[in-house]
Protein backbone atom coordinates (compact mmCIF):
# COMPACT_ATOMS: atom_id res chain seq x y z
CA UNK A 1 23.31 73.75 -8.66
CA UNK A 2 26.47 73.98 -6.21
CA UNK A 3 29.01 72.54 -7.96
CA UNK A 4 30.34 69.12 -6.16
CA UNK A 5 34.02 70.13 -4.73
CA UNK A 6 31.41 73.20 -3.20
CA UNK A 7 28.79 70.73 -1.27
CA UNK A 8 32.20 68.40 -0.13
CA UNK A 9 33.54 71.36 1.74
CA UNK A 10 30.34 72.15 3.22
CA UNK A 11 30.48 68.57 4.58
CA UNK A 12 33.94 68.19 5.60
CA UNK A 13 35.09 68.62 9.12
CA UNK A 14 38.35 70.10 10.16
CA UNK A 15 39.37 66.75 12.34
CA UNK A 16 42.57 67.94 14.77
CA UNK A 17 43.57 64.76 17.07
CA UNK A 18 45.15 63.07 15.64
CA UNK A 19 46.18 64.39 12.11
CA UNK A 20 45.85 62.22 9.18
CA UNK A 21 45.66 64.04 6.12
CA UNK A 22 43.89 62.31 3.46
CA UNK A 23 43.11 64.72 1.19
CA UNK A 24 42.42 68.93 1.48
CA UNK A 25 38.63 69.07 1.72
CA UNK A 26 39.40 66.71 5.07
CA UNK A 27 40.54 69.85 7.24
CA UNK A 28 39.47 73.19 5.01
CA UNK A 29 36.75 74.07 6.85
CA UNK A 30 35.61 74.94 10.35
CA UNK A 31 33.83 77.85 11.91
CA UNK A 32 36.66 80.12 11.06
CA UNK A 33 37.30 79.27 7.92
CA UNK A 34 34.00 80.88 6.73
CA UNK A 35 34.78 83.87 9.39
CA UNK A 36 32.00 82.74 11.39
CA UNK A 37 32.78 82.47 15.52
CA UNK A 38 35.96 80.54 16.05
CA UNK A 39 36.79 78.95 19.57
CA UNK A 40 39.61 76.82 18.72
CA UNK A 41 41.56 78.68 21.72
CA UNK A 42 39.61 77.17 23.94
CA UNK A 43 40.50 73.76 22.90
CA UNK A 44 37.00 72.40 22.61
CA UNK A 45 35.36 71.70 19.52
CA UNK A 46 32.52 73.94 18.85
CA UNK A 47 31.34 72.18 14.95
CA UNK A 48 27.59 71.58 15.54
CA UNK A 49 26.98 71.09 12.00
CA UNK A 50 26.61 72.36 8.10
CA UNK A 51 27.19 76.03 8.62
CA UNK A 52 24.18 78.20 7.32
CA UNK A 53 25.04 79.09 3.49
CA UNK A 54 22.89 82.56 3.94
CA UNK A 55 25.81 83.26 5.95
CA UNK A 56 28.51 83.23 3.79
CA UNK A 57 29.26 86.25 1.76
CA UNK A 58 30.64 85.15 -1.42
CA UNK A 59 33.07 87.60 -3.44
CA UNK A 60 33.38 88.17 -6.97
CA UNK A 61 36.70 88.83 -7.40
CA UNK A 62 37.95 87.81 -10.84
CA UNK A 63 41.57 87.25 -9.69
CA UNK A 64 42.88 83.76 -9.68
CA UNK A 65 46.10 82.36 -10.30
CA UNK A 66 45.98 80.17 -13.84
CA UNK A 67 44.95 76.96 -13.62
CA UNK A 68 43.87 77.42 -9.49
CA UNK A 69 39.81 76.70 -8.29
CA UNK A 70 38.71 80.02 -6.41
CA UNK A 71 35.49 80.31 -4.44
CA UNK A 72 33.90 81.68 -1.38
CA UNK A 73 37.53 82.67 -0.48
CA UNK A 74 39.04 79.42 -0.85
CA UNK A 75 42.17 79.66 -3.67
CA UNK A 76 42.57 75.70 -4.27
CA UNK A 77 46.23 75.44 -6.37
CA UNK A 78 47.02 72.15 -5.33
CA UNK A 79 48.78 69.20 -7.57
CA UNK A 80 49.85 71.65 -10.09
CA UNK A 81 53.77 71.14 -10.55
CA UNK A 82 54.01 75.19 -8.95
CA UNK A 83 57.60 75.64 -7.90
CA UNK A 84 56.83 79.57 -6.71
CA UNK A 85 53.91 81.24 -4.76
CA UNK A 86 51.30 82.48 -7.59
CA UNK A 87 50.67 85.43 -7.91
CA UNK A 88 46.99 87.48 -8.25
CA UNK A 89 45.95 86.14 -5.13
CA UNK A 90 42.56 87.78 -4.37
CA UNK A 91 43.54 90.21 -1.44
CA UNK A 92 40.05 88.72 0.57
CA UNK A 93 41.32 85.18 0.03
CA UNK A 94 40.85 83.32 3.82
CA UNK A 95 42.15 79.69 2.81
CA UNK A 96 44.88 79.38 0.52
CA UNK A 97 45.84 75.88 -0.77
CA UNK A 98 49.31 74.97 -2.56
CA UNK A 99 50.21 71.27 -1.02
CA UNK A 100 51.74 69.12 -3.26
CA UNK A 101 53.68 71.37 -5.69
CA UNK A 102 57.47 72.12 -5.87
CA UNK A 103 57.76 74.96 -3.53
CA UNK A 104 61.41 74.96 -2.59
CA UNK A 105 61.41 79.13 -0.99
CA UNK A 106 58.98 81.06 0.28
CA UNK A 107 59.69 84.61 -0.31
CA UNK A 108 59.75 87.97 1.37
CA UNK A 109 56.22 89.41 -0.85
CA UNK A 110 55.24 85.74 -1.36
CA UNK A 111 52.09 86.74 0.86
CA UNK A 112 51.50 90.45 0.34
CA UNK A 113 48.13 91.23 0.58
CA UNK A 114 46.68 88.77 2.25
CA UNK A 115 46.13 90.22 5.62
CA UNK A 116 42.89 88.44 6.01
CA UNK A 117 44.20 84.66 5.22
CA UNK A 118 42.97 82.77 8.07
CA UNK A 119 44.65 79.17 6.86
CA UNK A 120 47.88 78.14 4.78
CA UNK A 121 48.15 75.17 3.55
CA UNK A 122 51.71 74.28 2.36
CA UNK A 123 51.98 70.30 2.45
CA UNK A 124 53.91 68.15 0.56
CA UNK A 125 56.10 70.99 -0.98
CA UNK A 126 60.18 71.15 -1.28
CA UNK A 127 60.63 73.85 1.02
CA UNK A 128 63.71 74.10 2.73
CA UNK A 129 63.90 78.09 3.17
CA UNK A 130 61.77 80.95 4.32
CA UNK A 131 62.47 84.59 4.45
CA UNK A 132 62.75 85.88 7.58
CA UNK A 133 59.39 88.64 6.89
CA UNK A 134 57.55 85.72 4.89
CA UNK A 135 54.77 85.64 6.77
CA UNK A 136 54.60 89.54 7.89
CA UNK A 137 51.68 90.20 6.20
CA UNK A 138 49.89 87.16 7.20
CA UNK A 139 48.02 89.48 10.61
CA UNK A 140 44.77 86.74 10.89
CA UNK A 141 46.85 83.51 10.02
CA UNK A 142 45.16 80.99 12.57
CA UNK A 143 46.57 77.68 11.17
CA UNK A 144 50.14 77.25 9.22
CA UNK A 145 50.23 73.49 7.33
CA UNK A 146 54.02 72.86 6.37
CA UNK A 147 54.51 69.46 6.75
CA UNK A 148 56.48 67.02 4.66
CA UNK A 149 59.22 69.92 3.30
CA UNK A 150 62.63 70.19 3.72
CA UNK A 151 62.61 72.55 6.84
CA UNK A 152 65.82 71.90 8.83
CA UNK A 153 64.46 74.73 11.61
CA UNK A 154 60.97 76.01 12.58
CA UNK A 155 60.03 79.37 10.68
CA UNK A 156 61.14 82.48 12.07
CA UNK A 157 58.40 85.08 13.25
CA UNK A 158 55.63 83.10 12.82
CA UNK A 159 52.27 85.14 13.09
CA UNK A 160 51.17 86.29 16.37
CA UNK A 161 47.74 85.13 15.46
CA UNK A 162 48.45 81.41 15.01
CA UNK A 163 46.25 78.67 16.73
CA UNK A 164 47.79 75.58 14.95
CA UNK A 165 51.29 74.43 13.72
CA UNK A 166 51.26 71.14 11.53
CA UNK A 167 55.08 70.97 11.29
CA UNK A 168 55.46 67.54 11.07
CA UNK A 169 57.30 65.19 8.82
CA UNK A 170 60.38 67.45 7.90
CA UNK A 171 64.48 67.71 9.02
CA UNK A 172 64.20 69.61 11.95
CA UNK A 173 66.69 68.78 14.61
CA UNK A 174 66.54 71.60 17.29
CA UNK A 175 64.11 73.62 18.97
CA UNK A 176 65.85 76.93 20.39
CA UNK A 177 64.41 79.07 23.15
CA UNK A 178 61.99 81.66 22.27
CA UNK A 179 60.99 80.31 18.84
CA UNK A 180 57.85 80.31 19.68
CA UNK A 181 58.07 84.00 21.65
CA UNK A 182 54.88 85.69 20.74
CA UNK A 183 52.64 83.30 20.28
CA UNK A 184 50.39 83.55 22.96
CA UNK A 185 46.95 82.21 21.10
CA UNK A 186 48.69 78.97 20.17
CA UNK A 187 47.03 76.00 21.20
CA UNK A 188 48.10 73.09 19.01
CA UNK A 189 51.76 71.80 18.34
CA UNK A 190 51.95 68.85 15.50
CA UNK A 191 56.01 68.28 14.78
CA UNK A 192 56.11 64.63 14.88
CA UNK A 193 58.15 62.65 12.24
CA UNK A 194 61.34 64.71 12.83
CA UNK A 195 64.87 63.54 13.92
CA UNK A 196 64.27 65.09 17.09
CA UNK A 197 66.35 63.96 20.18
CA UNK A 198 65.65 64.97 23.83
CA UNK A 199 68.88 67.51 23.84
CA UNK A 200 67.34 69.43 20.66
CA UNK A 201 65.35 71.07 22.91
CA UNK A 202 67.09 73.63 24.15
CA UNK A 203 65.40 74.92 27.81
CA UNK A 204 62.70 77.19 27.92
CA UNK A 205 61.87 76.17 24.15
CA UNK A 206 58.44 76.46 24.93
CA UNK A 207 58.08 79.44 27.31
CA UNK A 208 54.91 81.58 26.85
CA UNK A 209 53.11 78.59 25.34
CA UNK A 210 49.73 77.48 26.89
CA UNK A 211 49.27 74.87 24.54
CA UNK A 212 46.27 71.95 25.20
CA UNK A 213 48.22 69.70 22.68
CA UNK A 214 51.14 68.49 21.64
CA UNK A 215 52.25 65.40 19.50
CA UNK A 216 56.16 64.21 19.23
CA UNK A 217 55.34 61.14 17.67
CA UNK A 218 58.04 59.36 15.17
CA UNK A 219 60.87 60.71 16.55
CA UNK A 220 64.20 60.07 18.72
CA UNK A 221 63.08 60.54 22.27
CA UNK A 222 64.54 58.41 24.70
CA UNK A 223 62.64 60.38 27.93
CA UNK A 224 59.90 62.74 28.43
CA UNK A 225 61.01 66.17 27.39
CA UNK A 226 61.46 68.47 30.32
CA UNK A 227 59.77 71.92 30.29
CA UNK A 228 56.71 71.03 27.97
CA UNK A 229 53.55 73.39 28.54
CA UNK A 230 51.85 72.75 31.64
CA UNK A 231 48.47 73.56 30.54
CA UNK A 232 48.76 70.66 27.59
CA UNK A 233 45.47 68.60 27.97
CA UNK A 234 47.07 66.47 25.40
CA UNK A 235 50.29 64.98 24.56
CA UNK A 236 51.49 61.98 22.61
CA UNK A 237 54.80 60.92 22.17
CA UNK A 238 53.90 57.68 20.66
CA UNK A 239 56.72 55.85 18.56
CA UNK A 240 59.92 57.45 20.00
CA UNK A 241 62.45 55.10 22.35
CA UNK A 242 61.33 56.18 26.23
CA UNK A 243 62.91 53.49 28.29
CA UNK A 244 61.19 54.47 31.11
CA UNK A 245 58.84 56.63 33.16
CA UNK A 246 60.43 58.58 36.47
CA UNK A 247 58.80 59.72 38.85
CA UNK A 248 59.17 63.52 38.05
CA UNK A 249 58.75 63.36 34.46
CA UNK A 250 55.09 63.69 34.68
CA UNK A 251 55.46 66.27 36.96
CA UNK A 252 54.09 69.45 36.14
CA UNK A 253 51.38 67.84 33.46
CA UNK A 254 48.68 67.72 35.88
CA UNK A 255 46.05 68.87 33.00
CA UNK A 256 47.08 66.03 30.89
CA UNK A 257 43.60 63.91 30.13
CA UNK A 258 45.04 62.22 27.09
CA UNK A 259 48.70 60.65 27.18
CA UNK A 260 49.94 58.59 24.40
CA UNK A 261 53.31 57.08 25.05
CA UNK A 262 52.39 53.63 22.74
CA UNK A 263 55.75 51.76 20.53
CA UNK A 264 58.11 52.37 22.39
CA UNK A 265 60.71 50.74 24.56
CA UNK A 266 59.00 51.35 28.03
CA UNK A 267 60.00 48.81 30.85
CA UNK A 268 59.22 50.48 34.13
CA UNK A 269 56.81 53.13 35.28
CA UNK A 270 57.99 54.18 38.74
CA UNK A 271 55.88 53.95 41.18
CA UNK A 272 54.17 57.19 41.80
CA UNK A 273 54.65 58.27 38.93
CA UNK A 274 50.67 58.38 37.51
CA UNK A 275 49.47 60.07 40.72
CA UNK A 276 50.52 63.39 39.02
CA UNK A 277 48.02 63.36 36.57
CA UNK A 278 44.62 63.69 38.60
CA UNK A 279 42.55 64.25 35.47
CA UNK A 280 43.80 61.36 33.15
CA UNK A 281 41.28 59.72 30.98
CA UNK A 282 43.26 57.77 28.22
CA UNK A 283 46.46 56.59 29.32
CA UNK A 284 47.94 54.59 25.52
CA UNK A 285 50.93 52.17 26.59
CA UNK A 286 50.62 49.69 24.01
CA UNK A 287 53.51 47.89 22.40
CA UNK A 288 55.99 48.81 24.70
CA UNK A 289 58.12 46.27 26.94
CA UNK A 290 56.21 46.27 30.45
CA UNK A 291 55.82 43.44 32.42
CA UNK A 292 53.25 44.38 34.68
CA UNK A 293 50.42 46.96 34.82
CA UNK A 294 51.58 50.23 36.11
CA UNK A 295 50.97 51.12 39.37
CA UNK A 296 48.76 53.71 40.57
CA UNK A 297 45.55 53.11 37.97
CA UNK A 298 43.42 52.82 40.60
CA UNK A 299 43.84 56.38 41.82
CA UNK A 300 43.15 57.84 38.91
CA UNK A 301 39.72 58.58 39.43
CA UNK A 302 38.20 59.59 35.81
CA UNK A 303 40.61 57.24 34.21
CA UNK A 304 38.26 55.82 31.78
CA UNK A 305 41.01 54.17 28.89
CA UNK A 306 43.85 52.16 29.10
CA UNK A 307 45.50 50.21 26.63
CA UNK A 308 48.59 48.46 27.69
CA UNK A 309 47.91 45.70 25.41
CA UNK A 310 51.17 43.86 23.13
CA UNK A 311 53.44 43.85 26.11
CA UNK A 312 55.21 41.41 28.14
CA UNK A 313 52.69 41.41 31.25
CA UNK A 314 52.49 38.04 32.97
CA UNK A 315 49.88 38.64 36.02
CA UNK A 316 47.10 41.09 36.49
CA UNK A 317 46.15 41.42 40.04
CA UNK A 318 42.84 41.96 41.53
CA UNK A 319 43.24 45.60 42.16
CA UNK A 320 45.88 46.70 39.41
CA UNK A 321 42.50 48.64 37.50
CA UNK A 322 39.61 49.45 40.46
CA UNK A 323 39.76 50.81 43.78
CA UNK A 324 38.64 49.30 46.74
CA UNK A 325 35.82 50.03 47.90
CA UNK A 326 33.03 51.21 46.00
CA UNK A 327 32.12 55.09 44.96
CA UNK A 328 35.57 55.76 44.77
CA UNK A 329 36.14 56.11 41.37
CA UNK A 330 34.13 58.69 40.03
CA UNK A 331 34.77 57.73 35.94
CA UNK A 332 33.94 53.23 35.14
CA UNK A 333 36.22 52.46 32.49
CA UNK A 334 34.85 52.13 28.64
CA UNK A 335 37.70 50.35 27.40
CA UNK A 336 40.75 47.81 28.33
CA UNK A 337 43.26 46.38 26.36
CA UNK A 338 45.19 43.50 27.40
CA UNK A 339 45.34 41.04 24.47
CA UNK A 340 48.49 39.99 23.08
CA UNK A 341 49.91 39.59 26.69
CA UNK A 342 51.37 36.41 28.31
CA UNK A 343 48.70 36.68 30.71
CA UNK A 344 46.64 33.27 31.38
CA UNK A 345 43.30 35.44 31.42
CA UNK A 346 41.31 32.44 32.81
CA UNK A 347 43.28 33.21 36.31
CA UNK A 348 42.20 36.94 36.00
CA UNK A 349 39.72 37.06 38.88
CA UNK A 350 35.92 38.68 37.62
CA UNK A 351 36.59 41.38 40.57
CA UNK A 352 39.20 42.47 39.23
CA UNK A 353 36.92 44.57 36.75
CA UNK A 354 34.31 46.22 39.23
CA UNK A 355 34.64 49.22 37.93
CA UNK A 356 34.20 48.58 34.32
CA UNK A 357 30.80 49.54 32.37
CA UNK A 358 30.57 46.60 30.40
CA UNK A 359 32.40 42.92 30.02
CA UNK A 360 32.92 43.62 26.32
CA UNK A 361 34.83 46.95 27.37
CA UNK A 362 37.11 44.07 28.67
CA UNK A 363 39.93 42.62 25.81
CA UNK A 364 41.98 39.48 26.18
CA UNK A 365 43.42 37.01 24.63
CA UNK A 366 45.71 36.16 21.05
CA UNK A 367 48.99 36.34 22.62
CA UNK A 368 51.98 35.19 20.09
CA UNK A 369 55.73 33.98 21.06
């Protein structure tokens, strides 16, 4: 009988967007965790289902660290007080688990051997320091998890194979140019929840990057950083202190079909502003300080979200969300948010949502001095 930590792995799904680690079966496995085809770089999700066990090779070494769970690859040494690397890693290991110890270093032959580690999970440590060759030997590293340490700096020579940086939730202050150098396969960028200001990026930080997303959430932003990725399909910058939106900020982001820029201090959205992003689909500006709905919605074509709800908007006019005309917009909306608004919705005219699939798609209402 499969023992039960076994048949909750085989369940679990490795969920991205947005990252909320509960616990370490909620993001161990995916296609590539089990070596099986991995598309991650493609930015779609390509999980159909329980992957086949008859296709899973499982080893027999009899190296594992004391007091670790090792199977099918997976070395599980979480919760255990560590305050090093163990050692007796089985060289064939693909995940390796150590969040929530007392890591405070991570040392030069901390991962020798383990050229065929495909996933590092490191959250919830001490670390504040890693050696410069730490992760040398780490060739098929696809995702690094080092959030909630110490780190005052992203790593140095990260893996050349990496698809996803969970970074979040540490000291960092700066972002030089060409940290990243080399990392042409990376598509995801977590590094909210660090004291990051718009000058800590230093220009060209993220040269050679074609990331498709990219969260900066929980930090000191008072703009849209310049010189982001342009091929990000995603990026969220949600509670930072933007003031406002210019017109060229959103410049070069035409791939953008997510934007979060929700709690923040946003008061204007210049006008023109939105017409750069000609594949939007969620636009998030909730709890923010605007007093009327951005202009421009209606050009966005496959705009299907928008939340701009717990503002200060007074008036919604009859075209702020649709088009005129009809077959215009080639996307109805699913969903928007305009409760907790001053808005006296019973002036709202019906037209003014032509273009939406359904009336309950449509929220008003329990606005609060």
């Amino acid at each position: 009988m499969c023992p039960l930590w076994l048949l909750t792995l085989l369940l679990a799904l490795s969920q991205a967007l947005p990252f909320e680690q509960k616990g370490f079966w909620d993001f161990t496995l995916d296609d590539g965790l089990l070596m099986m085809n991995d598309e991650e770089a493609s930015g779609s999700d390509t999980t159909s289902g329980v992957p086949d066990l008859d296709s899973v090779t499982p080893t027999f070494s009899a190296m594992c660290p004391f007091g670790c769970h090792c199977h099918l690859r997976v070395v599980q040494c979480s919760d255990l007080g560590l305050k090093t690397v163990p050692k007796e890693i089985s060289p064939d290991t693909t995940l390796l688990d150590l969040q929530n110890n007392d890591v405070s270093e991570l040392r030069k032959d901390d991962f020798k051997g383990l050229q065929h580690l495909y996933a590092l999970v490191l959250v919830n440590n001490k670390i504040s320091k890693i050696h410069e060759k730490a992760f040398s030997p780490l060739r098929k590293l696809q995702k690094l998890y080092i959030s909630k340490n110490h780190l005052v700096e992203i790593p140095p020579n990260l893996p050349s194979s990496l698809v996803e940086l969970r970074i979040h939730d540490n000291r960092i202050r700066k972002v030089p140019k060409g940290v990243f150098s080399g990392l042409r396969n990376m598509n995801c960028i977590e590094m909210g929840g660090n004291p990051l200001e718009n000058s800590g990026f230093e220009p060209g930080a993220f040269d050679g990057l074609k990331l498709n997303y990219l969260r900066i959430s929980e930090a000191k932003l008072t703009g849209i950083p310049k010189d982001l990725p342009e091929t990000l399909n995603e990026l969220h910058l949600d509670h930072n202190k933007i003031q406002a939106i210019e017109l060229e900020d959103l410049l070069r982001y035409s791939k953008l079909y997510r934007l979060g820029l929700g709690h923040n201090q946003i008061r204007m959205i210049e006008n023109g502003s939105l017409s750069f992003l000609p594949t939007l689909r969620e636009l998030h500006l909730d709890n923010n300080k605007l007093s009327r709905v951005p202009a421009g919605l209606p050009d966005l074509k496959l705009l299907q979200v928008v939340y701009p709800h717990s503002n200060n908007i007074t008036k919604v006019g009859i075209n702020d969300f649709c088009p005129m005309g009809f077959g215009v917009k080639r996307a109805y909306y699913n969903g928007i948010s305009l409760f907790n608004n001053p808005v006296p919705y019973w002036e709202v005219q019906p037209a003014t949502f032509r273009c939406v699939t359904d009336r309950l798609a449509i929220q008003f209402g329990n606005y609060k001095k």
